[in-house]
Protein backbone atom coordinates (compact mmCIF):
# COMPACT_ATOMS: atom_id res chain seq x y z
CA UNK A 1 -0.04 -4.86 -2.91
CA UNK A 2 0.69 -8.42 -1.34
CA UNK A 3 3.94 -7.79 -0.91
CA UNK A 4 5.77 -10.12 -2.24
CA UNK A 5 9.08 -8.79 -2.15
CA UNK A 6 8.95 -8.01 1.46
CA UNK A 7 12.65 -7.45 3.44
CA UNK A 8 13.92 -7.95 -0.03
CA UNK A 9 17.16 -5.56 -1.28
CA UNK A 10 17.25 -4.76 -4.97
CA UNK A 11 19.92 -2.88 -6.83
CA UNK A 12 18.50 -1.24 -9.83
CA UNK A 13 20.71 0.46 -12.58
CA UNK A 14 20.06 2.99 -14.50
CA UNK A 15 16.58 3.81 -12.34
CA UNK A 16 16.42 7.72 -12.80
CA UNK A 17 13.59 7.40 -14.98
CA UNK A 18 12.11 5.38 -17.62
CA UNK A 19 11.60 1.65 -17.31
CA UNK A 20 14.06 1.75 -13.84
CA UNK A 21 12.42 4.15 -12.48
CA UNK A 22 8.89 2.17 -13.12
CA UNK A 23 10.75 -1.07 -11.64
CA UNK A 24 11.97 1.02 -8.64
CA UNK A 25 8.32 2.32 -7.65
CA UNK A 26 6.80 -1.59 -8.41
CA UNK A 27 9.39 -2.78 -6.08
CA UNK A 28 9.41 -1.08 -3.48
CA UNK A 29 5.28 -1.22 -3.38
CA UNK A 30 6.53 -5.06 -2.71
CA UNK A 31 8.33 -4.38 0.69
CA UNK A 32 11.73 -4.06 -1.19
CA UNK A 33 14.26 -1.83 0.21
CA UNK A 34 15.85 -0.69 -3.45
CA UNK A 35 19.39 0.80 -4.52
CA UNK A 36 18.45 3.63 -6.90
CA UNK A 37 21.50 3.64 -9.43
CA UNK A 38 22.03 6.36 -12.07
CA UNK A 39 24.90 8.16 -13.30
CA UNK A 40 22.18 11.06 -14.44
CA UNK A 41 23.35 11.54 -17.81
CA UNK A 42 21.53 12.04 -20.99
CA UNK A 43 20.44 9.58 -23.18
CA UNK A 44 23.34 9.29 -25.32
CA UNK A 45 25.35 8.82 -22.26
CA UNK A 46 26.97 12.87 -21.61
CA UNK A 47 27.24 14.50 -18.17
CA UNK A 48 25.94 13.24 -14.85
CA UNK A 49 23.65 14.53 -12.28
CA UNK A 50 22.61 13.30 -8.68
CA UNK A 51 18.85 14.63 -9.11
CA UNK A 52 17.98 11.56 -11.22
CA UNK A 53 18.35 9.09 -8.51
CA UNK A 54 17.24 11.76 -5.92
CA UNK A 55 14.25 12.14 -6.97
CA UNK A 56 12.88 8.50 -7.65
CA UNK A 57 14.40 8.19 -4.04
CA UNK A 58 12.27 10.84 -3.03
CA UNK A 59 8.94 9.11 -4.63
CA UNK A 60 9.57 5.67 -3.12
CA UNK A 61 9.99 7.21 0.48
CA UNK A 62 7.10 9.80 0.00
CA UNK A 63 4.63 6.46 -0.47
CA UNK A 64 6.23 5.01 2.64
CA UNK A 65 9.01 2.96 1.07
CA UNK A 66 12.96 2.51 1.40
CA UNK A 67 15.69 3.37 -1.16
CA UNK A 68 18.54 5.11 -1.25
CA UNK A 69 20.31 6.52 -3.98
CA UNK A 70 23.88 5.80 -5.90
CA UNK A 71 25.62 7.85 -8.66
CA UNK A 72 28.71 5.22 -9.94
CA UNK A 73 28.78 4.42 -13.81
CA UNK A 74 28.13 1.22 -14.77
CA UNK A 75 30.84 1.54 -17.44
CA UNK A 76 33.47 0.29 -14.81
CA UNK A 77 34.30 -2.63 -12.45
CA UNK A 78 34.75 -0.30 -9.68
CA UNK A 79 31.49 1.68 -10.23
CA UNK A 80 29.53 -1.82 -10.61
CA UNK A 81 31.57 -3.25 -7.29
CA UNK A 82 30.47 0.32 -5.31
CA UNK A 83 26.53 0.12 -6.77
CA UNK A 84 26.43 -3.97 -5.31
CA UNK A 85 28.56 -2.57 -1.95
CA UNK A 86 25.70 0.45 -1.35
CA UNK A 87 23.41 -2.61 -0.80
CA UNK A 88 25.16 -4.50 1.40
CA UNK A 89 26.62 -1.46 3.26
CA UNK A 90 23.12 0.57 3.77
CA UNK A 91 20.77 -3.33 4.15
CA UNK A 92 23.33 -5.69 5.04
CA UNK A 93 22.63 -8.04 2.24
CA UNK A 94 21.59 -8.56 -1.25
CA UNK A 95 18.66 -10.02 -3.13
CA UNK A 96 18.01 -8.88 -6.07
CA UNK A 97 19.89 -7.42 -9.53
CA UNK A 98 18.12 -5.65 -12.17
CA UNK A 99 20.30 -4.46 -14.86
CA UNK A 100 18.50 -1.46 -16.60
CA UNK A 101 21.32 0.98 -17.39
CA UNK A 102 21.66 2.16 -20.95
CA UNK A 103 22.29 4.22 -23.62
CA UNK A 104 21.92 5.10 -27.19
CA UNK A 105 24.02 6.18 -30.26
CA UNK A 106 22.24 4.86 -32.99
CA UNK A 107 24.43 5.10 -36.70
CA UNK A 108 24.31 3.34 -39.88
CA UNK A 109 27.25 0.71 -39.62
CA UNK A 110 29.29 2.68 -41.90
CA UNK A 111 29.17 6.03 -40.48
CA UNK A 112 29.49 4.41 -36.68
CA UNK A 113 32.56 5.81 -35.16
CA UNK A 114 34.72 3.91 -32.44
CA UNK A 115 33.63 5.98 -29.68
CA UNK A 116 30.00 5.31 -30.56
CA UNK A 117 30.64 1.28 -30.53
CA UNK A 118 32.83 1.49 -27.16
CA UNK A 119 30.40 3.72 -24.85
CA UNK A 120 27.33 1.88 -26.13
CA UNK A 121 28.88 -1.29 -25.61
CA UNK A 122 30.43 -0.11 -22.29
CA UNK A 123 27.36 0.70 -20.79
CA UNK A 124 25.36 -2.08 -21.61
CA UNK A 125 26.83 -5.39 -22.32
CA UNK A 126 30.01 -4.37 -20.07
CA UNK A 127 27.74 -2.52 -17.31
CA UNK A 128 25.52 -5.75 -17.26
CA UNK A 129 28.63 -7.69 -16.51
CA UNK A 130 30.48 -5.41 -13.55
CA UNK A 131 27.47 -5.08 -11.78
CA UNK A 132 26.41 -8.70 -12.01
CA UNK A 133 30.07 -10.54 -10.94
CA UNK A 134 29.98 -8.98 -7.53
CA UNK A 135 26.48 -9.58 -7.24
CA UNK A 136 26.98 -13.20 -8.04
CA UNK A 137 30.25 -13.29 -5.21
CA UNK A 138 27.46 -12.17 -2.52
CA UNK A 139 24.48 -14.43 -4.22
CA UNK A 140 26.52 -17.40 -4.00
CA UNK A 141 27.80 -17.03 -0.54
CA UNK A 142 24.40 -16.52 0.29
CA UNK A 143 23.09 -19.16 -2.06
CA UNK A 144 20.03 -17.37 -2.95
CA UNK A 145 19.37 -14.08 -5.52
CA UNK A 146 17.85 -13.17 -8.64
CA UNK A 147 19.56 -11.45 -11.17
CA UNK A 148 17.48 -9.80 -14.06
CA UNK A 149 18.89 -8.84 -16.99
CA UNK A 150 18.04 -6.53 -20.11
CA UNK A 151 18.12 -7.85 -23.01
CA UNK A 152 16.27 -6.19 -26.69
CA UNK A 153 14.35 -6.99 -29.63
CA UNK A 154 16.98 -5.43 -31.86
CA UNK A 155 19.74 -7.44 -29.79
CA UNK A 156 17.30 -10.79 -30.70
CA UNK A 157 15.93 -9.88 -34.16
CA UNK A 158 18.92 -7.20 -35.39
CA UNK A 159 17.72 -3.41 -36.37
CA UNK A 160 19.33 -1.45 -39.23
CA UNK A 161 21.14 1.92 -37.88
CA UNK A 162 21.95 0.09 -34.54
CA UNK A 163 24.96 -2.35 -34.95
CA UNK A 164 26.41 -1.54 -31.12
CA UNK A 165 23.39 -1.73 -29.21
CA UNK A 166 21.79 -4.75 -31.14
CA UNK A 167 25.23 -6.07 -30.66
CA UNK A 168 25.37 -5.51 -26.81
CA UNK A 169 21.72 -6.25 -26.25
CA UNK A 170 22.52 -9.73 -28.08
CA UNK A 171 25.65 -10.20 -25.63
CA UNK A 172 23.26 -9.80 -22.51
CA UNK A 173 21.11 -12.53 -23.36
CA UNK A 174 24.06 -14.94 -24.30
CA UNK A 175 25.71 -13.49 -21.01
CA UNK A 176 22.61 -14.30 -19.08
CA UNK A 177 22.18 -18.20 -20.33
CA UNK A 178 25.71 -18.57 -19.47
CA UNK A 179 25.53 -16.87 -15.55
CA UNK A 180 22.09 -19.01 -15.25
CA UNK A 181 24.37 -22.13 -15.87
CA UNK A 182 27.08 -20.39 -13.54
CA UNK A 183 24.64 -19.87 -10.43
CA UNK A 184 21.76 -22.13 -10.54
CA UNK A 185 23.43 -24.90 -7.95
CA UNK A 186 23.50 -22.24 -5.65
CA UNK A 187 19.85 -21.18 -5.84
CA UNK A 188 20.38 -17.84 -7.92
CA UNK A 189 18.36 -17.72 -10.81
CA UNK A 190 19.11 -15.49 -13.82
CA UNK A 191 16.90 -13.90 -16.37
CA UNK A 192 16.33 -11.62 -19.36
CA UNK A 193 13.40 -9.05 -20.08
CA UNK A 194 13.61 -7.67 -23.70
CA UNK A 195 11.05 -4.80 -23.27
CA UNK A 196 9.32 -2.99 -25.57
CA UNK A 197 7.83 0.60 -24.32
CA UNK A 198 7.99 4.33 -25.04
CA UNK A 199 10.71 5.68 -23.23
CA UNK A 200 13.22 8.91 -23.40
CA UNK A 201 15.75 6.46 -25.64
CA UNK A 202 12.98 5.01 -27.70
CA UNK A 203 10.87 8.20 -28.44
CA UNK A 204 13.12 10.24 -30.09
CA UNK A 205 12.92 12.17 -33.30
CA UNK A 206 16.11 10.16 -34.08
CA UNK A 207 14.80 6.87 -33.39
CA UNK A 208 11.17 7.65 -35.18
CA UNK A 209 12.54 8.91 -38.09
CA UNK A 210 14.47 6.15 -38.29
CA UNK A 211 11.34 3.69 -38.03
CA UNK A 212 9.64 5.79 -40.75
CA UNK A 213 12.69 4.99 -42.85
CA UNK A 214 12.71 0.97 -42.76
CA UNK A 215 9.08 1.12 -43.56
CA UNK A 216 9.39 3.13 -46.83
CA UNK A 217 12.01 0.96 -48.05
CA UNK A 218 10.65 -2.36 -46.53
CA UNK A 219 13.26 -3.34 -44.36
CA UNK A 220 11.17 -6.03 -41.57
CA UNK A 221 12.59 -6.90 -38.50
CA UNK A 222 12.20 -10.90 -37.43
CA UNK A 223 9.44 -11.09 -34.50
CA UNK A 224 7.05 -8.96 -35.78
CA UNK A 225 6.77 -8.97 -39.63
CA UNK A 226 6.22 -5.29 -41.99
CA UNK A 227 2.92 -4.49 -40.35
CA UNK A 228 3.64 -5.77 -36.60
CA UNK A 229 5.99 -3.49 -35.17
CA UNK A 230 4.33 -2.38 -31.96
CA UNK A 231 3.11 1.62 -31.58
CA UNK A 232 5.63 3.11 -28.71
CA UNK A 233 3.40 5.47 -27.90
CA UNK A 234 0.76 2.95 -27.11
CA UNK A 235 3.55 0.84 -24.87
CA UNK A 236 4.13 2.28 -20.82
CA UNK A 237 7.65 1.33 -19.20
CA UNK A 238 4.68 0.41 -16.06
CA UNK A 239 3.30 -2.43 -18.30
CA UNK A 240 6.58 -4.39 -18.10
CA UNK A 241 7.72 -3.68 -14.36
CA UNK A 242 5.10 -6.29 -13.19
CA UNK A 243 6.98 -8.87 -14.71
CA UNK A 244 10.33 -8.13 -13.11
CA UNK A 245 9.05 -7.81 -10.17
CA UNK A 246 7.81 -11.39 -10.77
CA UNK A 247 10.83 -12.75 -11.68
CA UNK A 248 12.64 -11.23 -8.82
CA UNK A 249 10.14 -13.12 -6.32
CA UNK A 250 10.45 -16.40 -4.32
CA UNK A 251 7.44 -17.12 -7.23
CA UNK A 252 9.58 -17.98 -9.94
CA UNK A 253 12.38 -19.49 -8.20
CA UNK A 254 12.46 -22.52 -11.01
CA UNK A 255 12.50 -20.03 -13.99
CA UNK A 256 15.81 -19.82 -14.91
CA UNK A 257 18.12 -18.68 -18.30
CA UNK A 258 15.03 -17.71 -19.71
CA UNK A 259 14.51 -14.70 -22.24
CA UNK A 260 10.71 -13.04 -21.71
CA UNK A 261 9.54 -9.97 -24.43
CA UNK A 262 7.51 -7.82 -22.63
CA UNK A 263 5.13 -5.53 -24.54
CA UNK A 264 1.62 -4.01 -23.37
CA UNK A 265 -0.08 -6.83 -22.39
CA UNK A 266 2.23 -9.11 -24.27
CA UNK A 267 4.58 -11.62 -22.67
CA UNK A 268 5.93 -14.07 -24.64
CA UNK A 269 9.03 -16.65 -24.31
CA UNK A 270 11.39 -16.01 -25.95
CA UNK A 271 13.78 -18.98 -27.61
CA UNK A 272 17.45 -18.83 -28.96
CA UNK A 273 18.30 -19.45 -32.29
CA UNK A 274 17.28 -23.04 -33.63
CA UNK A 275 17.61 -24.91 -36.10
CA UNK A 276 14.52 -24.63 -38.94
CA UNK A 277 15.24 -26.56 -41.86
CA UNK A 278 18.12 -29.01 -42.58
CA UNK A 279 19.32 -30.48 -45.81
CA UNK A 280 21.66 -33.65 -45.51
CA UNK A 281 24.45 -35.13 -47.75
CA UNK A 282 26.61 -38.24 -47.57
CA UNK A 283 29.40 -36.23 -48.25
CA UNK A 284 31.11 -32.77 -48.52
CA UNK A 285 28.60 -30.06 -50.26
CA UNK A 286 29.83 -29.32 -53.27
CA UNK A 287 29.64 -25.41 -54.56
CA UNK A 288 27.50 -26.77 -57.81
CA UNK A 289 24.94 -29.37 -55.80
CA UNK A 290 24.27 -25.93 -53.12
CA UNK A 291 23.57 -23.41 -55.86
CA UNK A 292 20.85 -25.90 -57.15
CA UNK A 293 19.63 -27.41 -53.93
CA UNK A 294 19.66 -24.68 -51.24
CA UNK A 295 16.98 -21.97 -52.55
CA UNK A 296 14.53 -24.78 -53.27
CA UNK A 297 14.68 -26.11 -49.80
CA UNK A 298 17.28 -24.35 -47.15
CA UNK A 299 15.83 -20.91 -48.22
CA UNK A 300 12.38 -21.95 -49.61
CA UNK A 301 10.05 -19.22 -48.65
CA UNK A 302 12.58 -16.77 -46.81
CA UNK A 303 13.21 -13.11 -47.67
CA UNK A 304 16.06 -10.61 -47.87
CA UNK A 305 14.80 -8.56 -45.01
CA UNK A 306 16.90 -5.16 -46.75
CA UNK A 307 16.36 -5.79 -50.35
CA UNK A 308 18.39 -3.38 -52.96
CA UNK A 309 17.18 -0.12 -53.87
């Protein structure tokens, strides 16, 4: 290693495994001296448990590395302000914020109960945000930080069966264009990964049966076309660590309110929404003059990505 993140201090939520846990162990091969945060529950979000964080703690010291552990929930502003003061408190300062934490509770829209839409929502879009305000207060006192968000596929493309992650995951990467704008001037840059890798939330019977489902009845997802979706199997949480740790360097200190899918050996950069095609008129659009022009040349060549059954 070349250490590049050397007398560094990262916080990293939800590190107890999975993709934290691989950006924990990248890390702190860097010289960083890393926050292990995880509430220790299960993959839906139930219970809690100190081992999580213990034992990634454990790994990083056994190969000669720092970290310490925390056990808040992201879920409230007083869990996020305790995670951002065990870094400060234990190494005086603060460098870097990597946003990891989530959960699942995936449900067709109309079977989605409240509690599923508020603890999914809690946990990621409002996690991202109470750990990332008081890492911003310290950042930009400090002037300097890096703040990496997680964003999704589903949250950028939409996937059936997951209306309150896809609609937190989409939050994060608005959230993180806007706090890029909010903390550039002060040398803090802030960016989105939207990974793609086998984990304990992505390889479950739930979720594959699910993916088995939208192929029989041709539902596509935007990004990667019918055939395209990526094997999970094939995909290691390790393959997408290297470029956090990149964007949490002194490296990419002009990348900024950027949104980067990471898959494999895949990187690509992400864009928001744009538009495509435009059709013009000298005056209001009548409902007549759209039913004739806009299939021949708005919507010439797209596709109901759900068609009826």
């Amino acid at each position: 290693m070349a250490d590049w993140l050397k007398d560094k201090v990262a916080v990293v939520t939800g590190a107890g495994g999975g993709l934290g846990r691989t950006i924990v162990l990248a890390m702190a091969a860097e010289g960083a001296k890393v926050v292990v945060n995880d509430l220790g529950g299960s993959s839906t979000g139930e219970g809690a448990s100190k081992r999580a964080a213990d034992v990634v703690v454990d790994e990083v010291k056994s190969a000669g590395g720092e970290a310490v552990a925390n056990y808040d929930s992201v879920t409230s502003m007083a869990g996020g302000e305790n995670i951002i003061q065990t870094a400060v408190d234990t190494y005086g300062k603060l460098d870097i914020l990597v946003t990891c934490a989530g959960i699942l509770r995936d449900r067709m829209v109309f079977n989605m109960s409240e509690d599923e839409w508020d603890s999914v929502i809690a946990t990621h879009l409002k996690g991202t945000f109470a750990c990332a305000k008081p890492a911003a207060i310290v950042m930009r006192q400090q002037r300097s930080g890096r703040i990496i968000t997680f964003t999704s596929t589903s949250g950028l493309y939409g996937n059936a069966g997951q209306a309150n992650y896809s609609a937190a995951k989409s939050g994060i990467a608005g959230f993180t264009k806007v706090v890029a704008l909010d903390l550039g001037r002060y040398g803090v840059t802030v960016n989105s990964v939207a990974p793609m890798a086998g984990t304990r939330m992505t390889l479950t019977e739930e979720v594959k049966a699910a993916t088995k489902l939208r192929q029989e009845r041709g539902v596509t997802r935007d990004g990667f076309g019918a055939d395209a979706m990526p094997d999970l199997t094939e995909l290691k949480p390790d393959d997408v660590a290297p470029v956090v740790v990149y964007l949490a360097s002194d490296a990419a200190s002009d990348i900024n309110g950027q949104v980067i899918y990471s898959a494999g050996g895949v990187l690509s950069l992400v864009q928001p929404p744009r538009p495509i095609r435009t059709i013009h008129s000298t005056k209001r659009w009548t409902v007549e003059e759209l039913i004739e022009t806009v299939p021949g040349t708005l919507m010439a060549g797209v596709t109901n990505p759900a068609p009826p059954q």
